[in-house]
N, C-alpha and C. Protein backbone atom coordinates (compact mmCIF):
# COMPACT_ATOMS: atom_id res chain seq x y z
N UNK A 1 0.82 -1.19 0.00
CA UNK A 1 0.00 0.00 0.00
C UNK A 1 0.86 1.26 0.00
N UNK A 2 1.83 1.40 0.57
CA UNK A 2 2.34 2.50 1.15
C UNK A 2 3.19 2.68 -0.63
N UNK A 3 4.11 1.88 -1.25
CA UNK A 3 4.48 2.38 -2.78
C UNK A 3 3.47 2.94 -3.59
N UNK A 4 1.88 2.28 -3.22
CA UNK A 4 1.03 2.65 -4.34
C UNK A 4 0.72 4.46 -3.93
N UNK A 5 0.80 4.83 -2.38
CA UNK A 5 0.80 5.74 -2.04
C UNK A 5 2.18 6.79 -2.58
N UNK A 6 3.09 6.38 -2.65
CA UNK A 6 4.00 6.93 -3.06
C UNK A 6 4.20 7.23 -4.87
N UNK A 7 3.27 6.37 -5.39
CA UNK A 7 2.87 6.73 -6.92
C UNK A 7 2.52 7.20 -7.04
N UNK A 8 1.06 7.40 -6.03
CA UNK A 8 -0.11 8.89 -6.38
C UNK A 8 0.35 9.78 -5.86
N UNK A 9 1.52 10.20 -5.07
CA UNK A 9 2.06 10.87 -4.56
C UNK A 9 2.80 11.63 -5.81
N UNK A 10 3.73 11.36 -6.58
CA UNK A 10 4.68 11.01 -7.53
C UNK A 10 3.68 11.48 -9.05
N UNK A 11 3.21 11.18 -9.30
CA UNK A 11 1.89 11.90 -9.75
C UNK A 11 1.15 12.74 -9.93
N UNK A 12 0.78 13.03 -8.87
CA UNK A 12 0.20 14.26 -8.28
C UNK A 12 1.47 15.23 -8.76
N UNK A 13 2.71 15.34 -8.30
CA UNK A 13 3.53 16.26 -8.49
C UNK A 13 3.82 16.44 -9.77
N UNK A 14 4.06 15.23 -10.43
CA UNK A 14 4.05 15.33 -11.70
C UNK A 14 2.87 16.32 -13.00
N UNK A 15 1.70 15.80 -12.56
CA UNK A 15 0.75 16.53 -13.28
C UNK A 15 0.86 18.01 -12.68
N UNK A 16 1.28 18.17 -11.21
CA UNK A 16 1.27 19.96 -10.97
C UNK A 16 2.21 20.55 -11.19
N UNK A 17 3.48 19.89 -12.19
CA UNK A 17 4.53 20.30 -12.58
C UNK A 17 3.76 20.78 -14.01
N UNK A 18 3.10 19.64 -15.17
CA UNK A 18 2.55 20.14 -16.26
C UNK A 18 1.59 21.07 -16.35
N UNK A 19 0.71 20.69 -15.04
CA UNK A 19 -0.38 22.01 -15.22
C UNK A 19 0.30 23.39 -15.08
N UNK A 20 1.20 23.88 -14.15
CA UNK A 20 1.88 24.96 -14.09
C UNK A 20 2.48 25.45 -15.24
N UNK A 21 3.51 24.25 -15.73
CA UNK A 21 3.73 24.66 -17.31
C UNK A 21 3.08 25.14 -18.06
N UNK A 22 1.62 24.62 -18.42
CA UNK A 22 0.79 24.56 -19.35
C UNK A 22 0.17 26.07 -19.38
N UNK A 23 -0.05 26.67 -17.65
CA UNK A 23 -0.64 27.60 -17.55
C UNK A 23 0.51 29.28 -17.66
N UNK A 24 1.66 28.62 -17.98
CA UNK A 24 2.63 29.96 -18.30
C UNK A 24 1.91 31.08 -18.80
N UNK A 25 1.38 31.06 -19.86
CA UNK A 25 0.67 32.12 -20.48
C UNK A 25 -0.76 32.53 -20.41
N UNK A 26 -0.95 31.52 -19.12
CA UNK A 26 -2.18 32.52 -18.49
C UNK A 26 -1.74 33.93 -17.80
N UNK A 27 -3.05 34.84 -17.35
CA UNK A 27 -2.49 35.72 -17.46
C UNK A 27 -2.42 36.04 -15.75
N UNK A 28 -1.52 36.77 -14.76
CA UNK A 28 -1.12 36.26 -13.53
C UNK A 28 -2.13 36.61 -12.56
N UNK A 29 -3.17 37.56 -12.81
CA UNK A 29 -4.79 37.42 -12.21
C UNK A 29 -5.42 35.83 -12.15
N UNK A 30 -5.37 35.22 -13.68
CA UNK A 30 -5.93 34.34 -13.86
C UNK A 30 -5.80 32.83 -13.02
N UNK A 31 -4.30 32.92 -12.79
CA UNK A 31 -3.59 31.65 -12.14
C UNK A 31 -3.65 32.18 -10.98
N UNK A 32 -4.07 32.88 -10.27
CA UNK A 32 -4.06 33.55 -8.77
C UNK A 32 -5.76 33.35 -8.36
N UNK A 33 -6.08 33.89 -9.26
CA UNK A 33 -7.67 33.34 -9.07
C UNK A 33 -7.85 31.70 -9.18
N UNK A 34 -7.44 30.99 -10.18
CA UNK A 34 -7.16 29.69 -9.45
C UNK A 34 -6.97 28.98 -8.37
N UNK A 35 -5.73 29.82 -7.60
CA UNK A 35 -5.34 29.32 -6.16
C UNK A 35 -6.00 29.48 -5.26
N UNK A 36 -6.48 30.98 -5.57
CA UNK A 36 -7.84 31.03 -4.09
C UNK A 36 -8.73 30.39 -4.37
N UNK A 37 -9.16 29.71 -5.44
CA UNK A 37 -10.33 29.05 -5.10
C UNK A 37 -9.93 27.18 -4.74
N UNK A 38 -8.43 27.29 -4.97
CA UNK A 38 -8.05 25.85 -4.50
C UNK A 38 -7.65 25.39 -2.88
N UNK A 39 -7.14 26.90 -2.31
CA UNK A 39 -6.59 27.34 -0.82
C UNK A 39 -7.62 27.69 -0.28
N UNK A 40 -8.12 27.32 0.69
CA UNK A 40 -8.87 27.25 1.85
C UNK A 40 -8.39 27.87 3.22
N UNK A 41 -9.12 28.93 3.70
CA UNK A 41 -8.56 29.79 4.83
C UNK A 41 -9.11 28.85 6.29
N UNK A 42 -7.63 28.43 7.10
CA UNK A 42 -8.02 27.89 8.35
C UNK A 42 -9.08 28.26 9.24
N UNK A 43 -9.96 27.79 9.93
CA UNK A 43 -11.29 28.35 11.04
C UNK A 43 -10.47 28.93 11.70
N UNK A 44 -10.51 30.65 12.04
CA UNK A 44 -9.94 31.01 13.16
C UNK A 44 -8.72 31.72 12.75
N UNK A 45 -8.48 31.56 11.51
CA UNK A 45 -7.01 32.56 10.81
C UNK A 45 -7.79 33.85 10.32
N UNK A 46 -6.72 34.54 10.80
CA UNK A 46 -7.38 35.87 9.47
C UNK A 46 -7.02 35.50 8.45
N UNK A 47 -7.49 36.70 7.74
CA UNK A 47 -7.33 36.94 6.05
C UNK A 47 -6.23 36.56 5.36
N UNK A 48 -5.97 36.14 4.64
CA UNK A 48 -4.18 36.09 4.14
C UNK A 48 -4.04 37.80 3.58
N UNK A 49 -3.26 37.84 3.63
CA UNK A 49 -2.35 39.49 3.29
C UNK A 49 -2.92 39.22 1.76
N UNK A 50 -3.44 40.24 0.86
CA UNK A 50 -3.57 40.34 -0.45
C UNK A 50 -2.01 40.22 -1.62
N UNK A 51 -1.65 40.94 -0.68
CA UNK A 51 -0.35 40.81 -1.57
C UNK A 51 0.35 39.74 -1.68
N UNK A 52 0.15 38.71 -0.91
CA UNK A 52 0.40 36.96 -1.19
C UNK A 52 0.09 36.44 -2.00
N UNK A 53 -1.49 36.59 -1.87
CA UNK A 53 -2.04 36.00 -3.23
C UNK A 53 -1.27 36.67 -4.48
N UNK A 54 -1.68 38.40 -4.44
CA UNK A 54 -1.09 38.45 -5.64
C UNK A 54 0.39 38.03 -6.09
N UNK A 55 1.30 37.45 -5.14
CA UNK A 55 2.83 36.85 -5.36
C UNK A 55 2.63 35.72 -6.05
N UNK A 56 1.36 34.58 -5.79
CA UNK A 56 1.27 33.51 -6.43
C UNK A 56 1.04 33.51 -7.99
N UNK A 57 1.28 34.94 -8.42
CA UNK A 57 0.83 35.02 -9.79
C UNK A 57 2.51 34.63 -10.51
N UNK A 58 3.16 34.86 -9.57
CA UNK A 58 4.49 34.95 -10.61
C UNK A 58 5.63 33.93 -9.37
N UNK A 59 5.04 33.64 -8.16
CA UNK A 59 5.85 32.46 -7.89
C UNK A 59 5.25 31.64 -7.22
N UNK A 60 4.40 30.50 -7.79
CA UNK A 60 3.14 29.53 -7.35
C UNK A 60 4.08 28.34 -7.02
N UNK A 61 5.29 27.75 -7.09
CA UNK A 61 5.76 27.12 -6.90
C UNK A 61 5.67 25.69 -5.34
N UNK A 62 5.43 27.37 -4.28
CA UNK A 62 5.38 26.63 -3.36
C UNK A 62 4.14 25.93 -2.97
N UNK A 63 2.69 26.34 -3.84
CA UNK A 63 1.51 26.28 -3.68
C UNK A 63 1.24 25.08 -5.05
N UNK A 64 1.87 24.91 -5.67
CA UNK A 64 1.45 24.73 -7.29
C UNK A 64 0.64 23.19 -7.09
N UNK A 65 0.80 22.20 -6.06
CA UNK A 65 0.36 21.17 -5.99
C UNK A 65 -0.98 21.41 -5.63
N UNK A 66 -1.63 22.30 -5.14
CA UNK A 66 -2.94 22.84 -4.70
C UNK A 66 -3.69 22.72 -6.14
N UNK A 67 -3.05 23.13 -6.83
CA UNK A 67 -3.98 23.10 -7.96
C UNK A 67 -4.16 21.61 -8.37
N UNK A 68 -3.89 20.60 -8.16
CA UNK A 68 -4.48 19.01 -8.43
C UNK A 68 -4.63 18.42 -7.13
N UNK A 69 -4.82 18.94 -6.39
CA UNK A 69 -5.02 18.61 -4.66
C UNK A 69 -6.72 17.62 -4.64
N UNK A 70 -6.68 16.31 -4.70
CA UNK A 70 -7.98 16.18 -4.21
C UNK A 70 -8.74 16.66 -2.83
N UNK A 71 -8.01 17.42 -1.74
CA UNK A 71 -8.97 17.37 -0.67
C UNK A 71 -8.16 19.30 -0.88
N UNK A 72 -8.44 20.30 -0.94
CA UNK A 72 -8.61 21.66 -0.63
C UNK A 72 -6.51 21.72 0.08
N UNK A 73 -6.27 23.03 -0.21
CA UNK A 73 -4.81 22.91 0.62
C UNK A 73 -5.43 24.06 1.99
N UNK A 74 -5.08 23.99 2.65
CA UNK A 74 -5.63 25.30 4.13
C UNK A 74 -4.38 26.13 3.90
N UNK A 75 -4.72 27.23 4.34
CA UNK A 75 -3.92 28.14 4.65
C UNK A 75 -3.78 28.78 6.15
N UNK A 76 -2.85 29.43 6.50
CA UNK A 76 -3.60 30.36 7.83
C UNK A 76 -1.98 31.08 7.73
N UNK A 77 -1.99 32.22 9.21
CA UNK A 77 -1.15 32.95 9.25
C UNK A 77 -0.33 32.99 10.76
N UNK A 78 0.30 32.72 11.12
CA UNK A 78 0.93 32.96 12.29
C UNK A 78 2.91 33.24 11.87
N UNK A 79 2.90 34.28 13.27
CA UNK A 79 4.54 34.65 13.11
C UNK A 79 5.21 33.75 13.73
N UNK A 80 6.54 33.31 12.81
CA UNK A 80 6.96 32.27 12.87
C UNK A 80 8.16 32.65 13.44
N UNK A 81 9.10 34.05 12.89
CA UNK A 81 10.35 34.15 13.16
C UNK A 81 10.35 35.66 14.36
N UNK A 82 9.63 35.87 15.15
CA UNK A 82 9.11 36.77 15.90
C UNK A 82 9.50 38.12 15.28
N UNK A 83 9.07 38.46 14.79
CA UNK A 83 9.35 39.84 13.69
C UNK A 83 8.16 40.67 13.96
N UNK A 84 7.36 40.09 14.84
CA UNK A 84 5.97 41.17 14.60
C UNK A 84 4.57 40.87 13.59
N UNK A 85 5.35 39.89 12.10
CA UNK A 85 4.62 39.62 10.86
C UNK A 85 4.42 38.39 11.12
N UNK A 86 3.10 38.09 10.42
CA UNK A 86 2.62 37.01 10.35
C UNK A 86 3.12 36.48 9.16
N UNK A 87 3.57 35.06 8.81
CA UNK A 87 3.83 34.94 8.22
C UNK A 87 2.28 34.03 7.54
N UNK A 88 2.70 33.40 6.22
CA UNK A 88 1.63 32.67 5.22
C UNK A 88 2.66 30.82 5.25
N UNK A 89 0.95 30.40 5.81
CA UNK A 89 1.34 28.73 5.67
C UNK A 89 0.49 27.98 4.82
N UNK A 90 0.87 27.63 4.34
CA UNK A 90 -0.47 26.55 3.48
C UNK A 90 -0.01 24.71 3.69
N UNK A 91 -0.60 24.30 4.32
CA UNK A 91 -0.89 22.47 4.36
C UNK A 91 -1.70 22.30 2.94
N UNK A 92 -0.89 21.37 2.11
CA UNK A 92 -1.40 20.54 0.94
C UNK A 92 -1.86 18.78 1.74
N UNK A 93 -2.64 18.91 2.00
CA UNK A 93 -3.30 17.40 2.78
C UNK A 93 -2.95 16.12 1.88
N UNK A 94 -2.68 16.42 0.87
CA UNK A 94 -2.68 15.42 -0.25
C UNK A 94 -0.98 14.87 -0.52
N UNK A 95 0.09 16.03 -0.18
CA UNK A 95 1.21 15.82 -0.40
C UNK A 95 2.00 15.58 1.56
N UNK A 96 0.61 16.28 2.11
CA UNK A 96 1.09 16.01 3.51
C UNK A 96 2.37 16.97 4.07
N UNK A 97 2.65 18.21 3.21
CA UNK A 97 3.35 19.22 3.12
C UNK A 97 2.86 20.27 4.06
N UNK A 98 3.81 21.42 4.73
CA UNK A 98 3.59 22.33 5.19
C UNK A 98 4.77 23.48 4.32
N UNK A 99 4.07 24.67 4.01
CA UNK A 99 5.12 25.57 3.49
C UNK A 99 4.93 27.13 3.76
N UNK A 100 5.92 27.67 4.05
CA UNK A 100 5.59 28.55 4.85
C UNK A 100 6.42 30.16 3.90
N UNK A 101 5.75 31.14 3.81
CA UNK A 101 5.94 32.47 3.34
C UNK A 101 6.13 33.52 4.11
N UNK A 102 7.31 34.08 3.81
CA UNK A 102 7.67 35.36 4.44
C UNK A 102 7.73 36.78 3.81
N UNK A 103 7.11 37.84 3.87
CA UNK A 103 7.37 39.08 3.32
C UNK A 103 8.68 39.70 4.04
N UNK A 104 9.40 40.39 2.84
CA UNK A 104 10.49 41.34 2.90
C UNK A 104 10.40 42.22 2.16
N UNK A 105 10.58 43.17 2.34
CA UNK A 105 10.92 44.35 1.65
C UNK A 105 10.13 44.03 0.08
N UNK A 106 8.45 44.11 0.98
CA UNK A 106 7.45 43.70 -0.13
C UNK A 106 7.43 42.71 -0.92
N UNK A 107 8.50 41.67 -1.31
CA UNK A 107 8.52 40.56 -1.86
C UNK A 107 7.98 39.04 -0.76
N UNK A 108 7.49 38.58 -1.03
CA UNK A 108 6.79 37.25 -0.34
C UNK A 108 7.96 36.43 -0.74
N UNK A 109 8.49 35.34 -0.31
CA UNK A 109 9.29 33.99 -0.24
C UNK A 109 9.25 33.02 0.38
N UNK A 110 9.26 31.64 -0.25
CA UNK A 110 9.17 30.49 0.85
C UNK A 110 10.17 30.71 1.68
N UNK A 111 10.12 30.58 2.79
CA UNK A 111 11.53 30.28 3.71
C UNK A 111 11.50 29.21 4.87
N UNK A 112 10.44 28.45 4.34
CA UNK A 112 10.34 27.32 5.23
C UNK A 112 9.47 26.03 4.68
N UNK A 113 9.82 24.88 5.20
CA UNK A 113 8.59 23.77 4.78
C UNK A 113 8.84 22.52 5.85
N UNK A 114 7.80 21.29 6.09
CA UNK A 114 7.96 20.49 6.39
C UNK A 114 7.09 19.77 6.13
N UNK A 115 7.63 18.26 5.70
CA UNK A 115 6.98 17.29 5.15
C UNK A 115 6.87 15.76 5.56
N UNK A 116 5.50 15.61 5.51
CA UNK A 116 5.61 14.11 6.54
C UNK A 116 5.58 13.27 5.61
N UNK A 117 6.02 12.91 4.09
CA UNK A 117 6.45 12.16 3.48
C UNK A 117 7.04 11.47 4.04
N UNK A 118 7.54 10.23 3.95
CA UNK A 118 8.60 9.19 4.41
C UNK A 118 9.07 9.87 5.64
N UNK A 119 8.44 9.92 6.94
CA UNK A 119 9.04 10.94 7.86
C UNK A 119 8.58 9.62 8.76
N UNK A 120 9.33 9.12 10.09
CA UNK A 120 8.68 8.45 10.89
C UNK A 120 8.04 9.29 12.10
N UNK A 121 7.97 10.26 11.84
CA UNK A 121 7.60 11.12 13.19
C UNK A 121 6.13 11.61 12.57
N UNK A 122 5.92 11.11 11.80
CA UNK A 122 4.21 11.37 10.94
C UNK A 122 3.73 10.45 10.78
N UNK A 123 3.73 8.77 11.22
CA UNK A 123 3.39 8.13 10.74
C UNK A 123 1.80 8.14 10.49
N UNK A 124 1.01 7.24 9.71
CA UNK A 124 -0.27 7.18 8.93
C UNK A 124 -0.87 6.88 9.82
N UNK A 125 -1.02 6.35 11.18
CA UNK A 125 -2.33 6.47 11.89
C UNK A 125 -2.41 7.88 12.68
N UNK A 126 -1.25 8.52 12.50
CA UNK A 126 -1.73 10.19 13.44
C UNK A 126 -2.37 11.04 11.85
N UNK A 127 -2.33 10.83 11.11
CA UNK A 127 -3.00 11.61 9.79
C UNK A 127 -3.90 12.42 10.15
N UNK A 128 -5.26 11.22 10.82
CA UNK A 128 -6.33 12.07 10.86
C UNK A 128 -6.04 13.13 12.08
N UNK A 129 -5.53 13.22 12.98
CA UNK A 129 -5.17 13.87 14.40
C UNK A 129 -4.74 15.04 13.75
N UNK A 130 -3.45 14.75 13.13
CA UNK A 130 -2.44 15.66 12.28
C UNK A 130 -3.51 17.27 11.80
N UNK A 131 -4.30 16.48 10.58
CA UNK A 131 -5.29 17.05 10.22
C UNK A 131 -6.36 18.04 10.95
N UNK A 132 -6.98 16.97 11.96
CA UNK A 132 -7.64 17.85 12.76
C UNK A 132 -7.55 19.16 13.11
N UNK A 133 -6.24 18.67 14.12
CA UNK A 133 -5.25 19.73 14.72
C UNK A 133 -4.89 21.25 13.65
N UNK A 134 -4.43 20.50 12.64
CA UNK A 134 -4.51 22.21 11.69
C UNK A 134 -5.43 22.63 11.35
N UNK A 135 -6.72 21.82 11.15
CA UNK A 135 -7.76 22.47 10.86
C UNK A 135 -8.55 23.22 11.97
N UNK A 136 -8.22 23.15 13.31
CA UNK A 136 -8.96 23.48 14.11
C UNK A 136 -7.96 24.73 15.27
N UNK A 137 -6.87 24.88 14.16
CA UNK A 137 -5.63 25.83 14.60
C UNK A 137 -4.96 25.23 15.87
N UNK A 138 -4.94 24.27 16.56
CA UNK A 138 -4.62 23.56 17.16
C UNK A 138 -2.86 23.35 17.15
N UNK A 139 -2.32 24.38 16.92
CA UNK A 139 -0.70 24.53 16.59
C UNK A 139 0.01 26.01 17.08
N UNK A 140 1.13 25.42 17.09
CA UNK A 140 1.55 26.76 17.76
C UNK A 140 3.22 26.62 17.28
N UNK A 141 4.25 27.43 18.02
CA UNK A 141 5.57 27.51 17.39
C UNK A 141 6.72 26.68 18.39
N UNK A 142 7.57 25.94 18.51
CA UNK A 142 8.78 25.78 19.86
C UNK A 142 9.93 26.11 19.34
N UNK A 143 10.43 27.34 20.19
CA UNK A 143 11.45 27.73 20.01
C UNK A 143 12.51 26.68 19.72
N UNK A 144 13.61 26.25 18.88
CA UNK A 144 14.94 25.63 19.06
C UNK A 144 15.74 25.94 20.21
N UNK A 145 16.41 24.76 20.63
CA UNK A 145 17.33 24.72 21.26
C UNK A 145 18.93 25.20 20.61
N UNK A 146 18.79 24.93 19.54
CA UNK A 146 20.14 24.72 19.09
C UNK A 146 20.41 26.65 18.83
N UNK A 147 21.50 27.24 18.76
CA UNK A 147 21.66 28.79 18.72
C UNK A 147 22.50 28.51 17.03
N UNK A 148 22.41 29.56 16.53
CA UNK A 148 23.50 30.13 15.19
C UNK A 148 24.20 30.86 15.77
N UNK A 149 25.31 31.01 14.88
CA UNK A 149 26.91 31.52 15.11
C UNK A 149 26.82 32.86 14.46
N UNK A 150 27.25 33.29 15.52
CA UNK A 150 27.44 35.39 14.94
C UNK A 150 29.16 35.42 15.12
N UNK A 151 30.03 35.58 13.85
CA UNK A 151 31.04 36.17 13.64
C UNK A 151 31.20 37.53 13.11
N UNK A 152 32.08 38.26 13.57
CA UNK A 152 31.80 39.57 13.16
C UNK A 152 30.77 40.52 12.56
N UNK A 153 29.52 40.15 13.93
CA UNK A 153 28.58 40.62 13.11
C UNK A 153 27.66 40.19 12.38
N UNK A 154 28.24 38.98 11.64
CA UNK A 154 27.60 38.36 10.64
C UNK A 154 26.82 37.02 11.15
N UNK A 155 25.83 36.81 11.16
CA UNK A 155 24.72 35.33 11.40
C UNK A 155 25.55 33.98 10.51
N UNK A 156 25.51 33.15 11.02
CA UNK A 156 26.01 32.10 10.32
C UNK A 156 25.17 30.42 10.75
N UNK A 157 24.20 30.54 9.86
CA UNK A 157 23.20 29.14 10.45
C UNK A 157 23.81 27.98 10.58
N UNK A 158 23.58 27.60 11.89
CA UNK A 158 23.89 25.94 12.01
C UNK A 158 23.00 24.91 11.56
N UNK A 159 23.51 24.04 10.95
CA UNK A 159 22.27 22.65 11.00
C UNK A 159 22.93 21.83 11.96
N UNK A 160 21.83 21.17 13.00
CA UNK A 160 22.09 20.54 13.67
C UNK A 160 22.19 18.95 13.35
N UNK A 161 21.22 18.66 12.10
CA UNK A 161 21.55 17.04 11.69
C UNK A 161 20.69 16.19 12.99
N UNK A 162 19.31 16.46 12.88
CA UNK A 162 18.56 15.88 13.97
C UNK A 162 19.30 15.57 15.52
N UNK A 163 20.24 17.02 16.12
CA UNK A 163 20.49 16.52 17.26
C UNK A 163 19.28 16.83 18.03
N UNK A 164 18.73 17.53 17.60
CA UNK A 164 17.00 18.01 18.64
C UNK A 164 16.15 17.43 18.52
């Protein structure tokens, strides 16, 4: 079961690789109006920022599986990197993805994701829980343990390599 899952998985990405292609020369209203009607706003989130959506016109990448999603992708907003801003998350239920958007200096960017693909810390009987839980905002943030390195000034990220 679990390969045949990994086909429709495999699949799925595949066709939201062609549909994206296909839709290049739509026009970037058009493919944005697509997404909102494929993204679904969490019970209990505000609004997404307008200017998100309108980013998905010209970088849908991180969203693009939404558009062949059999079950809706959610969205919602919470600040992730304590900045004050909320950032933009969208769960694709179908790819079992989380991906997360940050504004800067007016430009939107992924700068985060996590995925319970082949993950043992997701396994398939917490799904429906999993689910619930985001749908019912049931989530929140935990700070890291692990610190980054400031040399002269300069930030320098560590990966820790699952010591946490």
């Amino acid at each position: 079961m679990r390969s045949g899952w990994r086909t429709q998985q495999s699949w799925r990405g595949t066709l939201a690789s062609l549909l994206t292609s296909q839709t290049r020369d739509e026009s970037p209203a058009l493919k944005a109006l697509k997404l909102r009607q494929t993204i679904t706003l969490r019970k209990g989130s505000p609004l997404l920022p307008e200017s998100w959506w309108q980013s998905l016109s010209e970088n849908s990448y991180g969203v693009r599986t939404c558009l062949v999603a059999s079950s809706p992708c959610i969205a919602w907003t919470m600040d992730l990197n304590n900045d004050g801003k909320p950032e933009v998350l969208v769960y694709d239920r179908d790819q079992r993805e989380i991906t997360a958007f940050s504004e800067e200096n007016e430009q939107w960017r992924n700068i985060a994701g996590f995925s319970c693909r082949d993950r043992i810390s997701c396994p398939d009987k917490y799904s429906a829980a999993f689910d619930r839980a985001i749908q019912q905002g049931e989530l929140g943030t935990i700070e890291k343990p692990g610190r980054d390195l400031q040399i002269d000034g300069q930030r320098y990220k560590l990966d820790y390599y699952g010591a946490y």
